[in-house]
C-alpha atoms as a PDB file:
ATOM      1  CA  UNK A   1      75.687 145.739  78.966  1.00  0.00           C
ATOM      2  CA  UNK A   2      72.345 147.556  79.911  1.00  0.00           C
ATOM      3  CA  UNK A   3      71.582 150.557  77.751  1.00  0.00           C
ATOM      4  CA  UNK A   4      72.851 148.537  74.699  1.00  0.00           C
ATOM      5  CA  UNK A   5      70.455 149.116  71.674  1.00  0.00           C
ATOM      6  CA  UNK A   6      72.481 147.492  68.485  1.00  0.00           C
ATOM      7  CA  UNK A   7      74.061 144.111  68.740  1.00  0.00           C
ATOM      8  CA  UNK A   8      74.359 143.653  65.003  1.00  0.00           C
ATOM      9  CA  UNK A   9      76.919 140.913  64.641  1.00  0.00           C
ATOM     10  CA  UNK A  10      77.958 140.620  68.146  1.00  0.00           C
ATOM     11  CA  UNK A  11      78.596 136.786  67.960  1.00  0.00           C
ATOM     12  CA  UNK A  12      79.058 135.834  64.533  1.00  0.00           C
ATOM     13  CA  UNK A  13      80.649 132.388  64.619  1.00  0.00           C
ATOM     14  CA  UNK A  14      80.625 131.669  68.588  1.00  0.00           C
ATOM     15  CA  UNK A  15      81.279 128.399  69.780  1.00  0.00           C
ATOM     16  CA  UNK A  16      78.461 128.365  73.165  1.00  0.00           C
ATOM     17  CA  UNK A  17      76.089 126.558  73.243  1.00  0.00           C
ATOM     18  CA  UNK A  18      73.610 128.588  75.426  1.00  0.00           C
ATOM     19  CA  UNK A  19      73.622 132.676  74.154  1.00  0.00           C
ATOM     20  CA  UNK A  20      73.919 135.062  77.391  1.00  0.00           C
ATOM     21  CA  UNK A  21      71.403 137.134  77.997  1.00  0.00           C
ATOM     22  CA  UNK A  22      69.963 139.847  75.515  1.00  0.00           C
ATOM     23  CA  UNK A  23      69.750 143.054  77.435  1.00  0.00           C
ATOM     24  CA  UNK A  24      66.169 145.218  77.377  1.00  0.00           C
ATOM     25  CA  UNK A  25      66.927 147.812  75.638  1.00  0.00           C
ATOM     26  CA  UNK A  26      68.244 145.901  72.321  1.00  0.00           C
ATOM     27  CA  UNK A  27      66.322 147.277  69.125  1.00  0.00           C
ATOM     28  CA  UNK A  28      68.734 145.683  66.594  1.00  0.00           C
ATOM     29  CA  UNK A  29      70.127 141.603  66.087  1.00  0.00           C
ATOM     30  CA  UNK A  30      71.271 141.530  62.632  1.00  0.00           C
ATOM     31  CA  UNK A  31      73.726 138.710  62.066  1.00  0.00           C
ATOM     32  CA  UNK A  32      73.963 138.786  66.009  1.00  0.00           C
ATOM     33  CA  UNK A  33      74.296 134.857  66.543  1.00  0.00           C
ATOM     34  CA  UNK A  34      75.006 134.119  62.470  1.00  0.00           C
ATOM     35  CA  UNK A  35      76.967 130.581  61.857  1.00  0.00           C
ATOM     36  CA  UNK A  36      77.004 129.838  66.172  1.00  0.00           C
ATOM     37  CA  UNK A  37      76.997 126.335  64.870  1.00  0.00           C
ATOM     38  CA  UNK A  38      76.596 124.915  68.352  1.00  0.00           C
ATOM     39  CA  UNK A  39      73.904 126.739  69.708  1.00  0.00           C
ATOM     40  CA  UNK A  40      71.441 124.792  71.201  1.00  0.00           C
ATOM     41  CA  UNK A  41      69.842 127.731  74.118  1.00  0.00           C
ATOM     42  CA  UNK A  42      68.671 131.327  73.246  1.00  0.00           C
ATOM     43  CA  UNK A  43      67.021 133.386  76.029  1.00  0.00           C
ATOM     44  CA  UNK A  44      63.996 135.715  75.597  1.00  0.00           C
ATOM     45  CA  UNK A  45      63.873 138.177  72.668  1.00  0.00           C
ATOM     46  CA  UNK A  46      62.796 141.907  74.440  1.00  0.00           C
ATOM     47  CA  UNK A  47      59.904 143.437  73.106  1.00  0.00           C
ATOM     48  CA  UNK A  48      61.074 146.287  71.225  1.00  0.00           C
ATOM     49  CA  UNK A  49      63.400 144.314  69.063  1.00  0.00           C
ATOM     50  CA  UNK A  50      62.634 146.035  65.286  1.00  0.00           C
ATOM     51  CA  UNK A  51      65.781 143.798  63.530  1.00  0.00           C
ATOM     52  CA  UNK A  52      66.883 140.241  63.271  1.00  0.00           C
ATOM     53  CA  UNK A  53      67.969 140.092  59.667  1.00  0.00           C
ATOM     54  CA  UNK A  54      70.171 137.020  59.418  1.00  0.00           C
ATOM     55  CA  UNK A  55      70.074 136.417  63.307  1.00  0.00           C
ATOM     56  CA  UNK A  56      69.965 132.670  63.533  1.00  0.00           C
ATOM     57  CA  UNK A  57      71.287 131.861  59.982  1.00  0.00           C
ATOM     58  CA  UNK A  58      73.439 128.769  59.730  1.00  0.00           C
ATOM     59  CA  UNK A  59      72.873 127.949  63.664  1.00  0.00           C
ATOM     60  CA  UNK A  60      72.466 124.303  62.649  1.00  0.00           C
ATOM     61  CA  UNK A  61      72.231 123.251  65.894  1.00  0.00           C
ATOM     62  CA  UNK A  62      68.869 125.128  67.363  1.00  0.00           C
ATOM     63  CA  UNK A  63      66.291 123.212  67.805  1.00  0.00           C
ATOM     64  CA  UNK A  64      63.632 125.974  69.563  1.00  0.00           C
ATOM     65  CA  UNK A  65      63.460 129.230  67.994  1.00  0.00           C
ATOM     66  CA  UNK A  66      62.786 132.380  70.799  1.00  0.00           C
ATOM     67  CA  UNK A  67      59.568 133.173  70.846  1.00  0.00           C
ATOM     68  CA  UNK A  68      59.704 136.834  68.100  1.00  0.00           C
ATOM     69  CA  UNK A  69      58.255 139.723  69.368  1.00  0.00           C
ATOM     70  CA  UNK A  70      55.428 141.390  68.160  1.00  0.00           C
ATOM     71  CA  UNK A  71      57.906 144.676  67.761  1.00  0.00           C
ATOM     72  CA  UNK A  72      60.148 142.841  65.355  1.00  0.00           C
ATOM     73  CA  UNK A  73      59.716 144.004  61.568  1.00  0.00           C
ATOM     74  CA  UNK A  74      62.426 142.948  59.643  1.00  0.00           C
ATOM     75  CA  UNK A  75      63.332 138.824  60.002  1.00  0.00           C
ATOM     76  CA  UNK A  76      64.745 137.694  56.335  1.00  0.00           C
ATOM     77  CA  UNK A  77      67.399 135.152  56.493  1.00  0.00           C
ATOM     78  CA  UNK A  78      66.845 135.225  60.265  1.00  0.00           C
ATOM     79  CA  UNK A  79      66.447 130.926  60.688  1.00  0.00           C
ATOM     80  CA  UNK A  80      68.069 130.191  57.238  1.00  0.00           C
ATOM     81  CA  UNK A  81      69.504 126.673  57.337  1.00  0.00           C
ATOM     82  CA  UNK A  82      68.918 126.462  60.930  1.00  0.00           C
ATOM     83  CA  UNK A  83      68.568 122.351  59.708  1.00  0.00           C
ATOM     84  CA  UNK A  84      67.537 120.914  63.560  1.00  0.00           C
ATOM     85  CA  UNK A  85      65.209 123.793  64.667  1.00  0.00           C
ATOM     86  CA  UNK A  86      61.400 122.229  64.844  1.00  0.00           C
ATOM     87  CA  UNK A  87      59.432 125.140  66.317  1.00  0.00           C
ATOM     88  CA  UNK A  88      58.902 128.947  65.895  1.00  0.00           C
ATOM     89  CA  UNK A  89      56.333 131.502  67.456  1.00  0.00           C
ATOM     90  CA  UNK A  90      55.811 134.817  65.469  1.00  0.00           C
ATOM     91  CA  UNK A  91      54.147 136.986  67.763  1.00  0.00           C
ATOM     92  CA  UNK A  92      54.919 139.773  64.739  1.00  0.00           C
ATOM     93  CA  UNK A  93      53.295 140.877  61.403  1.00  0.00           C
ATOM     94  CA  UNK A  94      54.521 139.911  58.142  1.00  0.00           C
ATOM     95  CA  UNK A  95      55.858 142.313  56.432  1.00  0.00           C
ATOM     96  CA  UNK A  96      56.432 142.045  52.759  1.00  0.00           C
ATOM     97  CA  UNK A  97      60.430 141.774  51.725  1.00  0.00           C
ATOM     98  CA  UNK A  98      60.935 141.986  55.219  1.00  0.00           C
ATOM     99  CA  UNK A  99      60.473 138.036  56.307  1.00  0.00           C
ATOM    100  CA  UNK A 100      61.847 136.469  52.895  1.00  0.00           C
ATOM    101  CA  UNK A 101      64.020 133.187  53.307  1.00  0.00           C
ATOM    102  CA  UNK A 102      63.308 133.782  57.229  1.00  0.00           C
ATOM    103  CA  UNK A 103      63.086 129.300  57.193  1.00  0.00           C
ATOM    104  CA  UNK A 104      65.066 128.555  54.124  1.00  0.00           C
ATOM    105  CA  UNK A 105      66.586 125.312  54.996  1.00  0.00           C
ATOM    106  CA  UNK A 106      64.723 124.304  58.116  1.00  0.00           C
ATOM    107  CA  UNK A 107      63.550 120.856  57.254  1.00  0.00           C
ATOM    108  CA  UNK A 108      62.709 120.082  60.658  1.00  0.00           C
ATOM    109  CA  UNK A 109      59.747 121.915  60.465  1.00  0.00           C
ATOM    110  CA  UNK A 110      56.652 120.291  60.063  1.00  0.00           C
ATOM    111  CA  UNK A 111      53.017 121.036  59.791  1.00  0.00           C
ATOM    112  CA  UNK A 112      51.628 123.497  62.602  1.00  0.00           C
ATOM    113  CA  UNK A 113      55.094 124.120  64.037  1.00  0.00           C
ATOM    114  CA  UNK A 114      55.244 127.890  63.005  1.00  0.00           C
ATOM    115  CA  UNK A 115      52.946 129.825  65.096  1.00  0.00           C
ATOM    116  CA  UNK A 116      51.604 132.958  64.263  1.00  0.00           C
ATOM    117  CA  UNK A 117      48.857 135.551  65.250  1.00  0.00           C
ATOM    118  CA  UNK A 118      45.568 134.233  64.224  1.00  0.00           C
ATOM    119  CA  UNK A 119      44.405 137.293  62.471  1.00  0.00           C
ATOM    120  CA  UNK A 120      48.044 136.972  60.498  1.00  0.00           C
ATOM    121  CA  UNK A 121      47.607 133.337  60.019  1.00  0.00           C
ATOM    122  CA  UNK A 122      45.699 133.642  56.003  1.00  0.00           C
ATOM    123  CA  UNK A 123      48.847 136.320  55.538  1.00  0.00           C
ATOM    124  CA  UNK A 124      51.812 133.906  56.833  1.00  0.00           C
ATOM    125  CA  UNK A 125      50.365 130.695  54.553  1.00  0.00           C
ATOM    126  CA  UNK A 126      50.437 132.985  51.568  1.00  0.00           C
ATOM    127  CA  UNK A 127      53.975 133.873  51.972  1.00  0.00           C
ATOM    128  CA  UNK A 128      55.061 130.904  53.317  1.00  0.00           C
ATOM    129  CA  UNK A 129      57.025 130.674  50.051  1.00  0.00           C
ATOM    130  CA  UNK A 130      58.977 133.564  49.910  1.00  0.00           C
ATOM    131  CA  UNK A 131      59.902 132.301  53.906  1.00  0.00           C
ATOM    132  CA  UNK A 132      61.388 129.716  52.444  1.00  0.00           C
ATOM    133  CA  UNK A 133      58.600 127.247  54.127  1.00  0.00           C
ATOM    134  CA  UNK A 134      55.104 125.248  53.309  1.00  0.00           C
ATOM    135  CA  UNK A 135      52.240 127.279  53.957  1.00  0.00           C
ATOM    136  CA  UNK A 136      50.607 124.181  56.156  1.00  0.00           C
ATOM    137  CA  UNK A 137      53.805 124.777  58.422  1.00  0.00           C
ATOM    138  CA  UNK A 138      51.711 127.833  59.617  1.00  0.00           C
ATOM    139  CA  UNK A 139      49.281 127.418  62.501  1.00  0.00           C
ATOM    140  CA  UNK A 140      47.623 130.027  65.087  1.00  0.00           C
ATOM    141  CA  UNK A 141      49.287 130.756  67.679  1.00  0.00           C
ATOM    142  CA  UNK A 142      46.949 129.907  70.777  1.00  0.00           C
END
């Protein structure tokens, strides 16, 4: 519903495989689509999401991560083991202890297919370890 600003674990486990869509005023996605094993489809994150701690983990079947806003600060665990998803665009900062193990077990991630700000771009590769990723996974985000 409209108005709605924490969604923390709202679908944990769901069996869709298109998410509905995430209302405007939703600040907070921890665990919100954790283990949805079949998702394939996520709509547009709003800008003014701060929180997708574990978001996406374990949602094998994603191929296309939503594009992150550049309000998000806190995305650890958020695409951990997501094992099909082959793209990502980071509009957001890193934040230190904020992003760790955010692509843990994506291995269909290649080289370029993380994009980031270009001004974060030196920042991202230098973490890319603690993300759980390679640091030539990182490219600007045009």
């Amino acid at each position: 519903p409209e108005g709605v600003e924490d969604m923390t674990g709202c679908f944990v486990y769901c069996t869709f495989t298109k998410a509905p869509v995430i209302p405007a005023s939703v600040k907070y996605m921890d665990n919100c689509f954790q283990f949805c094993m079949n998702l394939k489809e996520v709509p547009a994150i709003p800008e003014g999401v701060e929180s997708m701690e574990r978001c996406f983990w374990g949602c094998a079947s994603l191929e296309m991560a939503p594009v992150i806003p550049a309000s998000v600060t806190n995305m650890g665990n958020c695409f951990k083991d997501c094992t099909e998803l082959k793209s990502a665009v980071l509009k957001c900062n890193y934040r230190d202890n904020y992003f760790n193990s955010a692509f843990s077990g994506c291995h269909g991630l290649k080289e370029g297919s993380i994009k980031v700000p270009a001004a974060q771009l030196d920042t991202y590769k230098a973490k890319a370890d603690r993300m759980g990723t390679e640091p030539d996974n990182f490219a600007k985000d045009e």
